[in-house]
N, C-alpha and C. Protein backbone atom coordinates (compact mmCIF):
# COMPACT_ATOMS: atom_id res chain seq x y z
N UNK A 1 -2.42 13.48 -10.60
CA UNK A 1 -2.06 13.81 -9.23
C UNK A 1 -0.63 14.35 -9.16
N UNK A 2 -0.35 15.12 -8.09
CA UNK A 2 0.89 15.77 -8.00
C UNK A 2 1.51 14.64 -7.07
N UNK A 3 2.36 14.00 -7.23
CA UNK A 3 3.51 13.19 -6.39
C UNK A 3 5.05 13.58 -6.12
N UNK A 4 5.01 13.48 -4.47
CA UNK A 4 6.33 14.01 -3.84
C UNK A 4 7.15 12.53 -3.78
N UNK A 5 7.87 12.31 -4.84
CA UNK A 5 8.13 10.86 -4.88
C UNK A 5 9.84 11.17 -3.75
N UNK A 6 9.95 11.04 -2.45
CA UNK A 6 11.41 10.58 -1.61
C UNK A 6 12.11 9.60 -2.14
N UNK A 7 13.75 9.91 -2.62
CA UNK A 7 14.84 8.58 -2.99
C UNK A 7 14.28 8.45 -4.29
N UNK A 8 14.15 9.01 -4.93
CA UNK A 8 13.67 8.81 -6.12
C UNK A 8 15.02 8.83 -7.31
N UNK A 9 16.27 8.65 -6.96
CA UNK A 9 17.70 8.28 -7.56
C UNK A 9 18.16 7.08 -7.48
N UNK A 10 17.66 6.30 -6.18
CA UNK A 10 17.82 5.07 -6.19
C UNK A 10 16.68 3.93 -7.43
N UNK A 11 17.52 2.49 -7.22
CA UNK A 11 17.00 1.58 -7.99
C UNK A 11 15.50 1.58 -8.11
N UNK A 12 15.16 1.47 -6.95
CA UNK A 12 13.25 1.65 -6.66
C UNK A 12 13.03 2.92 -6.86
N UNK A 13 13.03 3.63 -6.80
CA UNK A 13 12.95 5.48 -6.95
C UNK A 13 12.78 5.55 -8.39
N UNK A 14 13.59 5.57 -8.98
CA UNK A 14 13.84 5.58 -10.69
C UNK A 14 12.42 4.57 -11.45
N UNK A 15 12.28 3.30 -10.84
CA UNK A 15 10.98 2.82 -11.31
C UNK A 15 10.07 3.03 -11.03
N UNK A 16 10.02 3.53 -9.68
CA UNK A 16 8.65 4.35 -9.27
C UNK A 16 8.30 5.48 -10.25
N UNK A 17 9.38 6.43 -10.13
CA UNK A 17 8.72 7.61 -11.17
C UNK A 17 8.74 7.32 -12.43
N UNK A 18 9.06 6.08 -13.67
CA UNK A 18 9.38 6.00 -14.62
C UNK A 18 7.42 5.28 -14.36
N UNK A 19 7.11 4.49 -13.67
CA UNK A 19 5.53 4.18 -13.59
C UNK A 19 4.88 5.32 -13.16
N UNK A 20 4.68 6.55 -12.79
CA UNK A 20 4.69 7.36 -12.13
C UNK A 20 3.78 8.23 -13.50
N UNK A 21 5.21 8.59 -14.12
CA UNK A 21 5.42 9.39 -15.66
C UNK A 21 4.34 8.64 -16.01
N UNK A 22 4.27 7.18 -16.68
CA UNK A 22 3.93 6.54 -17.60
C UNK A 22 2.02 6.90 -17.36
N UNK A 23 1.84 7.05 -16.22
CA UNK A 23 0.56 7.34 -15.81
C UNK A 23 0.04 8.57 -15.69
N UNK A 24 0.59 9.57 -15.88
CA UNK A 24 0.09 10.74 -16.38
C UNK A 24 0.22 11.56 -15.31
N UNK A 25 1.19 10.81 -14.01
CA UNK A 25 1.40 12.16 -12.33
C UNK A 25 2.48 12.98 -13.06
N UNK A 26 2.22 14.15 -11.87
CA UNK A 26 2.93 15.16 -11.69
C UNK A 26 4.13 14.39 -10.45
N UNK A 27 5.12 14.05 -11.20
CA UNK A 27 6.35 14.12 -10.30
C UNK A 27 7.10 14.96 -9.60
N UNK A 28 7.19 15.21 -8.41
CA UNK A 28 8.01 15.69 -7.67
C UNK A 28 9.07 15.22 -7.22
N UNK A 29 10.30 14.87 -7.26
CA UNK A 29 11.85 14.30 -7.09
C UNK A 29 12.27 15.43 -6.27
N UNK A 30 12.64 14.05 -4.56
CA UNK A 30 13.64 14.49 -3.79
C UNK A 30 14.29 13.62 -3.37
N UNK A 31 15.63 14.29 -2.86
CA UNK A 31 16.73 13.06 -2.65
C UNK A 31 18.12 13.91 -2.32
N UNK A 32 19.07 13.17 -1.84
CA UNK A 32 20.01 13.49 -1.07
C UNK A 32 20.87 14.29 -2.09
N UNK A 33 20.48 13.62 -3.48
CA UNK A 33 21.61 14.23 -4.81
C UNK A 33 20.67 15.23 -5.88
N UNK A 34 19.45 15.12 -5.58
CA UNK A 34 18.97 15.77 -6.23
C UNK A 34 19.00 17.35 -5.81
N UNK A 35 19.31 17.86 -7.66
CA UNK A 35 20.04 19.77 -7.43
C UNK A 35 18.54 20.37 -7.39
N UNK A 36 17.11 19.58 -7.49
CA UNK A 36 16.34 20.58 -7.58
C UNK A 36 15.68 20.59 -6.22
N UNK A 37 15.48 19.77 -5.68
CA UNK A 37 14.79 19.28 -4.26
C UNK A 37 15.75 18.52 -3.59
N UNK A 38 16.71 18.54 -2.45
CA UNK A 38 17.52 17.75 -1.91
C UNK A 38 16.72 17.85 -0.63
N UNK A 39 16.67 16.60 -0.19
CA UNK A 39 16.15 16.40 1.37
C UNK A 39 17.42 15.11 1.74
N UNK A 40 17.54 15.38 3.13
CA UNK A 40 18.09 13.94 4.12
C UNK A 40 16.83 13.61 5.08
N UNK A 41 16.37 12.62 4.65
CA UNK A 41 15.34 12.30 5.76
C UNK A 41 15.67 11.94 6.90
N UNK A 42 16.96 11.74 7.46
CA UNK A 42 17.22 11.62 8.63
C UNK A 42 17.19 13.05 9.78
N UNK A 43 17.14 13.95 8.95
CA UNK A 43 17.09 15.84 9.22
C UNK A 43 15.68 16.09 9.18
N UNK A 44 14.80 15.98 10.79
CA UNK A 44 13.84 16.82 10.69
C UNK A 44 13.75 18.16 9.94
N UNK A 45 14.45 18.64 9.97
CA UNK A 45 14.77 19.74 9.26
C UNK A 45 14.79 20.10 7.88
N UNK A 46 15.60 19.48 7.22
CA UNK A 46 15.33 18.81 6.02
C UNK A 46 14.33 18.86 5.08
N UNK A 47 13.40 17.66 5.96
CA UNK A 47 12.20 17.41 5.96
C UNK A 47 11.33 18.10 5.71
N UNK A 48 11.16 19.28 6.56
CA UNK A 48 10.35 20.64 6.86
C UNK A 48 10.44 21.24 5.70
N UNK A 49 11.81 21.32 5.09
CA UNK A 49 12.45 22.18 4.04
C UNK A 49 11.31 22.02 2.61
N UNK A 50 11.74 20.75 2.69
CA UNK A 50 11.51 19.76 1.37
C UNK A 50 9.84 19.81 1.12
N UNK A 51 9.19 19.89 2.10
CA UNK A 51 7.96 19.75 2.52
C UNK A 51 7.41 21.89 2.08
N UNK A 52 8.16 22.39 2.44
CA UNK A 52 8.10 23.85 2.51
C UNK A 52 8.47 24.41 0.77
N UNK A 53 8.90 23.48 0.22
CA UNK A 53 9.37 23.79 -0.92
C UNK A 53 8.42 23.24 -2.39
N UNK A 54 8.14 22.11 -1.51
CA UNK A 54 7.14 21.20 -2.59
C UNK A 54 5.59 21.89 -2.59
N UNK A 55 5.29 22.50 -1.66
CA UNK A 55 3.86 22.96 -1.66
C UNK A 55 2.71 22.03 -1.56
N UNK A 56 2.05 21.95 -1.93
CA UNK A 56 0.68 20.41 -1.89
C UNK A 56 0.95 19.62 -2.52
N UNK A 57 0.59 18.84 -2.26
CA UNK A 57 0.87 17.51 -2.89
C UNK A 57 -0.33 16.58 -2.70
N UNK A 58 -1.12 15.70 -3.61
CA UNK A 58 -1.84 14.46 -3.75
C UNK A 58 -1.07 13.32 -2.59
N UNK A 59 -0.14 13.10 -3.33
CA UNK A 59 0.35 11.92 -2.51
C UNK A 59 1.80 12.13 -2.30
N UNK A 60 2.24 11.21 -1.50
CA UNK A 60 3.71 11.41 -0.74
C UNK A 60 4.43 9.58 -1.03
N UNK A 61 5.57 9.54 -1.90
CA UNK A 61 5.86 8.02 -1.94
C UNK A 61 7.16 8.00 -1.49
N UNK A 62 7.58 7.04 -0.74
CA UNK A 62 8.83 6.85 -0.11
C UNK A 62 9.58 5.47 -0.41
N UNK A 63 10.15 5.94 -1.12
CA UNK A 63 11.49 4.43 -1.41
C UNK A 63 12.86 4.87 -0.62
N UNK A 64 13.14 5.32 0.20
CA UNK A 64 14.41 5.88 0.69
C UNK A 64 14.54 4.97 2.46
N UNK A 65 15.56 5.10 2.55
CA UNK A 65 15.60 4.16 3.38
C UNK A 65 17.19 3.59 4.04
N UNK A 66 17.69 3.17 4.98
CA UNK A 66 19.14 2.95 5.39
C UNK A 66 18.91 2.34 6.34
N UNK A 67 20.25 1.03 6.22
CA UNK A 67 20.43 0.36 7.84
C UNK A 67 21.59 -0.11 7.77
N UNK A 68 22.35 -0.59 8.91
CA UNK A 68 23.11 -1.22 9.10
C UNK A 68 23.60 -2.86 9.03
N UNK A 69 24.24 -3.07 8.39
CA UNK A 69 24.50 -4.62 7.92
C UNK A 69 25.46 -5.21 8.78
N UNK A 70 25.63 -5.59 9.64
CA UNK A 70 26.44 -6.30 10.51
C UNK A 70 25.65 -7.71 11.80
N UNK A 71 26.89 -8.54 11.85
CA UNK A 71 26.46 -9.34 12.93
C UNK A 71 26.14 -9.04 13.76
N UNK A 72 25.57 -9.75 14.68
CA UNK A 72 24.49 -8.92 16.07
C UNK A 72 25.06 -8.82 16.66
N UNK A 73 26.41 -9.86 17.50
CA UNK A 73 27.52 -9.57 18.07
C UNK A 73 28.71 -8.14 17.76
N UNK A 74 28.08 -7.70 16.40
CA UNK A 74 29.38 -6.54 15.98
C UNK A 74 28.71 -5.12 16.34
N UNK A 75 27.09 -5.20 16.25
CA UNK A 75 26.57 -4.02 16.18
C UNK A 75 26.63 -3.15 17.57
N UNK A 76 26.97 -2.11 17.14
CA UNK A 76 26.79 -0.79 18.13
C UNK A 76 26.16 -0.30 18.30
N UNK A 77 25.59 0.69 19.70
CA UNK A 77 24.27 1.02 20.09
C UNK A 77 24.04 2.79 18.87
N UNK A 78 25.18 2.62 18.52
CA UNK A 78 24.75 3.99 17.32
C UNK A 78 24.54 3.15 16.26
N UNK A 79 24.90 1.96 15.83
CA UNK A 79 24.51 1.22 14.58
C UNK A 79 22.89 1.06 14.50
N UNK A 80 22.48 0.93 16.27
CA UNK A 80 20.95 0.35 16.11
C UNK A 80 20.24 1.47 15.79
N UNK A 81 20.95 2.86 16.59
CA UNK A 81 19.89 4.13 16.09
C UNK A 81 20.05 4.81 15.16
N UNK A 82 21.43 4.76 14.47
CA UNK A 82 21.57 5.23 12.76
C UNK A 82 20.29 4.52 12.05
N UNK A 83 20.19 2.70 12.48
CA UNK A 83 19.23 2.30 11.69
C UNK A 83 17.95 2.45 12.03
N UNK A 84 17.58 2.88 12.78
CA UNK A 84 15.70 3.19 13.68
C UNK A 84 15.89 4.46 12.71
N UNK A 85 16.99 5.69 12.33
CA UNK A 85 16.39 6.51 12.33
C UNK A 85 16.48 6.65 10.48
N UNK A 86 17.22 5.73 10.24
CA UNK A 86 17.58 5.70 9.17
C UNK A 86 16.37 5.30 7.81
N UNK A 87 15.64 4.42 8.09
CA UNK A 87 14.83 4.06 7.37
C UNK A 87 13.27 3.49 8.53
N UNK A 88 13.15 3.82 9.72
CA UNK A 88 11.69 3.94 10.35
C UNK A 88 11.58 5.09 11.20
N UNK A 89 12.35 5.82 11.79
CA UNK A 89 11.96 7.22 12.58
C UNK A 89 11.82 8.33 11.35
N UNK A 90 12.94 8.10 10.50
CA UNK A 90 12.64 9.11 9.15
C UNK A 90 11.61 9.45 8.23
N UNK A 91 11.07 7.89 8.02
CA UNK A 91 9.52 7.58 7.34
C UNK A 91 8.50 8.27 8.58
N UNK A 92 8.57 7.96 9.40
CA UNK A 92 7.75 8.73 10.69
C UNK A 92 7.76 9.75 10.43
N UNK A 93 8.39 10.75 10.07
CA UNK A 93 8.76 12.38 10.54
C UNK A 93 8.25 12.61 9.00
N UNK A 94 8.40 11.64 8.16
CA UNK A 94 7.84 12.03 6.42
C UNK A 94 5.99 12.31 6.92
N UNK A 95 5.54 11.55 7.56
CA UNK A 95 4.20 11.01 7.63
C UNK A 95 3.94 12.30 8.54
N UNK A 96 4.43 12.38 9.94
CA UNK A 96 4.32 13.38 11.05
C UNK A 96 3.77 15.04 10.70
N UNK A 97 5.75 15.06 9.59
CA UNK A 97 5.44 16.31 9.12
C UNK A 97 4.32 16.67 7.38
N UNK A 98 4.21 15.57 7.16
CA UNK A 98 3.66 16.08 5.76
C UNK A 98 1.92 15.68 5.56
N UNK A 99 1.67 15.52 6.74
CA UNK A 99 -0.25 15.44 6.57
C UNK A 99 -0.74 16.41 6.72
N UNK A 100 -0.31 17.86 6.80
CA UNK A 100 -0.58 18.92 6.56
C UNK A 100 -0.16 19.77 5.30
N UNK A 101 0.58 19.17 4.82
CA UNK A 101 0.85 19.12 3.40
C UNK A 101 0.25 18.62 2.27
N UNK A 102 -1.02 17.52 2.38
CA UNK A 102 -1.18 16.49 1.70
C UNK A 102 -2.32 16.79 1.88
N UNK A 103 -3.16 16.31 0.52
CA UNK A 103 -4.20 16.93 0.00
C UNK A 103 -5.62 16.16 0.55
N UNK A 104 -6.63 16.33 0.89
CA UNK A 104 -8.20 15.38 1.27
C UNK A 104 -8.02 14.23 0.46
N UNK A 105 -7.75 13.13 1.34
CA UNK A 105 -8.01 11.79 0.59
C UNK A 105 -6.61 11.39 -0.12
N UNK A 106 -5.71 12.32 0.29
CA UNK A 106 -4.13 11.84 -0.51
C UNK A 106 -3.75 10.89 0.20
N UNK A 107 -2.74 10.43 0.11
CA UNK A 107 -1.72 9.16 0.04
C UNK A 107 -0.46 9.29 0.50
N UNK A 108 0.11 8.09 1.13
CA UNK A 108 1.48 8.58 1.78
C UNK A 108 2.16 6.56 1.67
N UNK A 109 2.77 6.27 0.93
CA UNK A 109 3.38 4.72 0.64
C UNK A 109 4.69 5.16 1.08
N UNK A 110 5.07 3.89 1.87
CA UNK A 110 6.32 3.82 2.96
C UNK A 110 6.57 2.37 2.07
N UNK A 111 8.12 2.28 2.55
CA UNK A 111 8.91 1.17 1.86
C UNK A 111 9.37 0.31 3.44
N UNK A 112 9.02 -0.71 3.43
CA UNK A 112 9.28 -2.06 4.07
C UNK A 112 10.49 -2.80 3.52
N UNK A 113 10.17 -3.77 3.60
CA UNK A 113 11.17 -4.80 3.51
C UNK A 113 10.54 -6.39 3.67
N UNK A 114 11.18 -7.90 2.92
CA UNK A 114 10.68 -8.65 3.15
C UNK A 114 11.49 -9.09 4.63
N UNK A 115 12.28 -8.61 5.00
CA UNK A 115 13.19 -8.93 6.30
C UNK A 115 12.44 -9.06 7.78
N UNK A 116 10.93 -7.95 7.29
CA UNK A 116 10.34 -7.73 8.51
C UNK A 116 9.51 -9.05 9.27
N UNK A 117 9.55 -9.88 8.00
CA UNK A 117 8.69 -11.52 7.99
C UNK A 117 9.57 -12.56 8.33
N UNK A 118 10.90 -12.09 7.35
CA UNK A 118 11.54 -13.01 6.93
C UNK A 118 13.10 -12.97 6.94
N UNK A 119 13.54 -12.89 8.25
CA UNK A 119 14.66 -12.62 8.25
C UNK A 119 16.58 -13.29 7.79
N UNK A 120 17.21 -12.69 7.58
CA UNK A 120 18.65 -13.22 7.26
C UNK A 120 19.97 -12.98 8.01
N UNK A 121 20.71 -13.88 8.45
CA UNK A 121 21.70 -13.04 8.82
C UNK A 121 22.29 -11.67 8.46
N UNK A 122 23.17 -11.03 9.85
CA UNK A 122 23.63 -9.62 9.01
C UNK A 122 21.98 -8.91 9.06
N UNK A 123 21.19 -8.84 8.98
CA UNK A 123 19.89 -8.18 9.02
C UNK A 123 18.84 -7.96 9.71
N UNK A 124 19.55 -8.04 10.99
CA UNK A 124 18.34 -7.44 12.06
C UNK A 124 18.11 -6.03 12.60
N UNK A 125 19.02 -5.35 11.85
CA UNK A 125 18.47 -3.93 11.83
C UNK A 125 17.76 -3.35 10.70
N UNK A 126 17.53 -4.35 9.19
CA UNK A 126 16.51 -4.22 8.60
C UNK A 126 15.42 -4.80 8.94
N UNK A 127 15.32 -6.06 9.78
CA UNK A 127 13.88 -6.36 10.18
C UNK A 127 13.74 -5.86 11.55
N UNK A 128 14.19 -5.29 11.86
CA UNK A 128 13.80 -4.36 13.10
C UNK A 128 13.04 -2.99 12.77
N UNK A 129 14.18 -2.48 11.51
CA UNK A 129 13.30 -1.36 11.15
C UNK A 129 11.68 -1.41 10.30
N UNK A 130 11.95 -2.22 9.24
CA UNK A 130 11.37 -2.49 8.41
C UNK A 130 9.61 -3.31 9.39
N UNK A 131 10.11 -3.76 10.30
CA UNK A 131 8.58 -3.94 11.46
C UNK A 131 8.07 -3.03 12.06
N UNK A 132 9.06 -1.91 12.18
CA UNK A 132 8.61 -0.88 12.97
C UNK A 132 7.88 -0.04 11.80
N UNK A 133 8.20 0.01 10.67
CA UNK A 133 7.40 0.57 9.47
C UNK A 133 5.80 0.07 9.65
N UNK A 134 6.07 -0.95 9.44
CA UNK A 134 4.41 -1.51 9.19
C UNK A 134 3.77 -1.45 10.27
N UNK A 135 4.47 -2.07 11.40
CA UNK A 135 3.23 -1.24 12.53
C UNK A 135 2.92 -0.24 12.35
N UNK A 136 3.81 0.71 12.18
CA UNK A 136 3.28 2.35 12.23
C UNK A 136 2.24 2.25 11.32
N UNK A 137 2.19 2.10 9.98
CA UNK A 137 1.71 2.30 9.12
C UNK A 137 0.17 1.63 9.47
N UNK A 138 0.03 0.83 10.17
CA UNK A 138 -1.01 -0.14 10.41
C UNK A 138 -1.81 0.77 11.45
N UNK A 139 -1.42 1.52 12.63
CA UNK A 139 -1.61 2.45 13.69
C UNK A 139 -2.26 3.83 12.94
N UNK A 140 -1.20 4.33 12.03
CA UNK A 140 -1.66 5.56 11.51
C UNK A 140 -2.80 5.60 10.67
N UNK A 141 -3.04 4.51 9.90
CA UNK A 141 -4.25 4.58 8.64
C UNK A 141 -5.46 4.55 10.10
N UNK A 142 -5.21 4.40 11.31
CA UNK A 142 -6.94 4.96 12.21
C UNK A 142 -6.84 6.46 11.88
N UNK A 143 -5.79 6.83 12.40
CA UNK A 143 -5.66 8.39 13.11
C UNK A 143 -5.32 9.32 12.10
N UNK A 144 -4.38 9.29 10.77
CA UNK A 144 -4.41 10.67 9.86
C UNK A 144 -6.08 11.15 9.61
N UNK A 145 -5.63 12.38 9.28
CA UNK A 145 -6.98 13.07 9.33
C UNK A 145 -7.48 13.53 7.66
N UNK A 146 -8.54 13.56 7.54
CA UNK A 146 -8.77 14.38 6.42
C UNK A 146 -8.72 13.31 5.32
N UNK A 147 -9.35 12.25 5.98
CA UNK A 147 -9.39 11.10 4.83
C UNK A 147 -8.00 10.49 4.19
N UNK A 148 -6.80 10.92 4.48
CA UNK A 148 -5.61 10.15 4.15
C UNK A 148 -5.30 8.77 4.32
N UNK A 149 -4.56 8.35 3.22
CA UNK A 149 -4.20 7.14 3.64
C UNK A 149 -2.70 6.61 3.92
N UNK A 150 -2.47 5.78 4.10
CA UNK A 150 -1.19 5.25 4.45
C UNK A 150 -1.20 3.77 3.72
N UNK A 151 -0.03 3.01 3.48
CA UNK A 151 0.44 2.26 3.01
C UNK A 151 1.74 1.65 2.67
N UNK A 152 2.31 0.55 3.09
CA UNK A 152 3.63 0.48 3.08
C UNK A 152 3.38 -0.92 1.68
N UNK A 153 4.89 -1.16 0.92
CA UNK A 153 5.50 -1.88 -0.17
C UNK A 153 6.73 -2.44 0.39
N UNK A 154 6.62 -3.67 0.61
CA UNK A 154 7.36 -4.85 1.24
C UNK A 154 7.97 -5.55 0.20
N UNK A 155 9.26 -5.69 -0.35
CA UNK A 155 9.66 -6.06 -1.74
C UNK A 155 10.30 -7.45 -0.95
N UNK A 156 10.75 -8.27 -1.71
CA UNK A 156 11.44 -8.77 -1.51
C UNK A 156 13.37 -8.33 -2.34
N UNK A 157 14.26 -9.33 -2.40
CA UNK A 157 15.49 -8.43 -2.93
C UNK A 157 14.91 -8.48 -5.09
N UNK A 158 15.52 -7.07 -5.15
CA UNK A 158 15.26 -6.78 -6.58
C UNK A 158 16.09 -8.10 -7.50
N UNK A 159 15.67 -8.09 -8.84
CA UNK A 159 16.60 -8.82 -9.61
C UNK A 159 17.73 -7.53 -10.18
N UNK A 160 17.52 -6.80 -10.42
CA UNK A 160 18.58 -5.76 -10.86
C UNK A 160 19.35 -5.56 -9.42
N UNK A 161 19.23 -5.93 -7.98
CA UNK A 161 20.72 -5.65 -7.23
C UNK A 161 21.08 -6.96 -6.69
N UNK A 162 21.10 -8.35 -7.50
CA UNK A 162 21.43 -9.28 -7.08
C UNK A 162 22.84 -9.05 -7.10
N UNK A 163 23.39 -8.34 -8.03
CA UNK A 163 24.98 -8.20 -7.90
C UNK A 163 25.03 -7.49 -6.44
N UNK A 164 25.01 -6.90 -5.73
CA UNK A 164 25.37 -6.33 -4.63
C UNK A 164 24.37 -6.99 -3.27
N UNK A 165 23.46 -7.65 -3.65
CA UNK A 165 22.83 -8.70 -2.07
C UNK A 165 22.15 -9.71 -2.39
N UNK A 166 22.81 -10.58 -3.65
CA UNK A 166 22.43 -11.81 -4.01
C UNK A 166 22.67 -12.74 -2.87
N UNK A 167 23.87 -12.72 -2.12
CA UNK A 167 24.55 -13.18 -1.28
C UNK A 167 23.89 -13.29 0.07
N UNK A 168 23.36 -12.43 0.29
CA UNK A 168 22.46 -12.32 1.58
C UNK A 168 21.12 -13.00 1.61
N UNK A 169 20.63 -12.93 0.26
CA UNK A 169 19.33 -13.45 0.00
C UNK A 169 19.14 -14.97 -0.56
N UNK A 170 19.73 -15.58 -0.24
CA UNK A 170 20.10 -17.03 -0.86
C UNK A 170 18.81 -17.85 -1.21
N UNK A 171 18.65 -18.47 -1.83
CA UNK A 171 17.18 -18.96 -1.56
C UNK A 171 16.06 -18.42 -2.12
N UNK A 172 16.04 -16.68 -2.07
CA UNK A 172 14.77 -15.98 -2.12
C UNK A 172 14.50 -16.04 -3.46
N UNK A 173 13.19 -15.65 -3.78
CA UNK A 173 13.02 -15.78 -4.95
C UNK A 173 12.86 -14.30 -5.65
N UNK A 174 13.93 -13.65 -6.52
CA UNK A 174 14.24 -12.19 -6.95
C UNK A 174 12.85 -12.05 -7.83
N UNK A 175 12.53 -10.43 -8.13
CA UNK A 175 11.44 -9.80 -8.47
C UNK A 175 12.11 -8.73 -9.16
N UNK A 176 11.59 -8.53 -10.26
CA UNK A 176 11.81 -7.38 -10.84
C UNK A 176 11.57 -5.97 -10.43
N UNK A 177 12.14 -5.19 -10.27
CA UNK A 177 11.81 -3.68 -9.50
C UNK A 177 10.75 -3.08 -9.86
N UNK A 178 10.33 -3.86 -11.45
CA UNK A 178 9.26 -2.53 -11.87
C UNK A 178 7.74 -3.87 -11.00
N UNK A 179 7.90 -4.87 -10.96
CA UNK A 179 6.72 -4.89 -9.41
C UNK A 179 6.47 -4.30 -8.70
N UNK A 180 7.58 -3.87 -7.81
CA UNK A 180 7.25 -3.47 -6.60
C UNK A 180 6.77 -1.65 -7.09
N UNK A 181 7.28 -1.16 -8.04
CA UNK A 181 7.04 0.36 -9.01
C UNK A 181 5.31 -0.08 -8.56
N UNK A 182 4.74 -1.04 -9.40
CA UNK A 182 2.92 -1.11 -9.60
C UNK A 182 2.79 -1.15 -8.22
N UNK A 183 3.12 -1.74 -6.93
CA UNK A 183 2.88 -1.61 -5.42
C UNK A 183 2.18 -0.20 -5.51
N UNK A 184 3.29 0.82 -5.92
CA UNK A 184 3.16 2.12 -5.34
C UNK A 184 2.12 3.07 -5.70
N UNK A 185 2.14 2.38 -7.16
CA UNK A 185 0.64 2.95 -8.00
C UNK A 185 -0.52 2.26 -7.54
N UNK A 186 -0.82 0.92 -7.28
CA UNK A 186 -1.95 0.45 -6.44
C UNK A 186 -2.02 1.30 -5.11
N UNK A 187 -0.66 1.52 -4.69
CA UNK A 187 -1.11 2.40 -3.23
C UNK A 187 -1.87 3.83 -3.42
N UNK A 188 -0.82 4.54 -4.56
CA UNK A 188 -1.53 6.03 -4.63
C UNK A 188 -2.58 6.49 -5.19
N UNK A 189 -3.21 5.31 -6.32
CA UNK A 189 -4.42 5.32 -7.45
C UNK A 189 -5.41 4.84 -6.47
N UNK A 190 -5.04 3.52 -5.65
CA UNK A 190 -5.93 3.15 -5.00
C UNK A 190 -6.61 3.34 -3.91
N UNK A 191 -7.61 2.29 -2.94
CA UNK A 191 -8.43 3.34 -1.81
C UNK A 191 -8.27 2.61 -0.81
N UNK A 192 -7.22 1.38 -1.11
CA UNK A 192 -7.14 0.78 0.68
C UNK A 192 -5.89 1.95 1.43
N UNK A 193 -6.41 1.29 2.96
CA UNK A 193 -4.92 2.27 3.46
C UNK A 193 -4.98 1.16 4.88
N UNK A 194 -3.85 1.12 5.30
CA UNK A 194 -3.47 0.67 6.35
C UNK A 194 -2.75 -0.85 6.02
N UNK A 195 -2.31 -0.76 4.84
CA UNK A 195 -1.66 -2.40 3.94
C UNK A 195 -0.11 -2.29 3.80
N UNK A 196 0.19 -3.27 3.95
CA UNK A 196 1.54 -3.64 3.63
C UNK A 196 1.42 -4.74 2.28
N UNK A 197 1.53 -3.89 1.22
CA UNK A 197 2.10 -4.70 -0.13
C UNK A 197 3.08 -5.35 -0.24
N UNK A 198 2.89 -7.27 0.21
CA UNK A 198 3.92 -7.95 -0.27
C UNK A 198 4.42 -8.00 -2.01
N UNK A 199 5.82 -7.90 -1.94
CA UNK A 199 5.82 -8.21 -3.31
C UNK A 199 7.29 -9.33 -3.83
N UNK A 200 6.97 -10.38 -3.84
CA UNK A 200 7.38 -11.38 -3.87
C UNK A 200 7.60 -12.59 -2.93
């Protein structure tokens, strides 16, 4: 299959396509740093670009994603919509604009969060966003057309970024990244749609 893997520079990105490779897809890499395909998913525009550039595609995987980390008392009404648009209006506009892109019976995996269940201080604009993911995702697997599916991957925090949000996650129990990597391949190999893959 041809895969338009989004954020594919980040920690999850990099194991996605390294499981990706290992399985015999056609990778497609886009991302904010990438010199061959750069998209900002926060840029309808962008979007369009990236989408205009990639041509068809099997499936569409999304590890990309942004929010704001602050107390609820600190946050600003641009903090809440940097983060709506940052990692759930953006995944929207991935899905919106690219089912006309995407092949009979292809695939489209969105990245969650365990925050959306299970929340922490400092993080209610990831479980704000990260809920608004899975509803969508739960809504859309009625309505895409042409046999598509949808699917979101709900990680909990990686063991490779405990150095940078061990602190936040106290308690939780860390998962190796290349888990939540097989999420994405159960999503795009496989034939459910309308799931949110817990993974840890």
């Amino acid at each position: 299959m041809k895969v338009l893997l989004i954020g594919a520079a980040g920690t999850l990105g990099r194991s996605v396509h390294q499981a990706l490779r290992e399985r015999g897809h056609e990778v497609v890499t886009a991302s904010r740093s990438d010199p061959a395909l750069t998209v900002d998913i926060t840029d309808p525009g962008s979007i369009r670009s990236m989408y205009d550039r990639a041509g068809a595609v099997d499936a569409v995987a999304s590890t990309a994603g942004s929010v704001a980390w602050r107390p609820l008392d600190r946050l600003s009404h641009q903090d809440v919509m940097d983060s709506l648009v940052g990692k759930a209006l953006s995944q929207v506009e991935l899905v919106r604009q690219g089912s006309a892109h995407l092949a009979d019976g292809g695939s489209f995996t969105l990245i969650t969060g365990v925050l959306a269940r299970d929340p922490v201080a400092t993080g209610s604009m990831a479980s704000l966003a990260n809920g608004a993911v899975e509803s969508f995702v739960r809504a859309a697997a009625i309505e895409l057309p042409r046999r598509q599916r949808i699917n979101a991957v709900s990680p909990t925090v990686f063991v490779e970024s405990l150095a940078d949000y061990g602190d936040l996650f106290a308690g939780f129990e860390p998962v190796p990244v290349r888990r939540a990597a097989g999420a994405y391949i159960r999503s795009i190999e496989g034939r459910q749609t309308g799931q949110v893959y817990m993974v840890g």
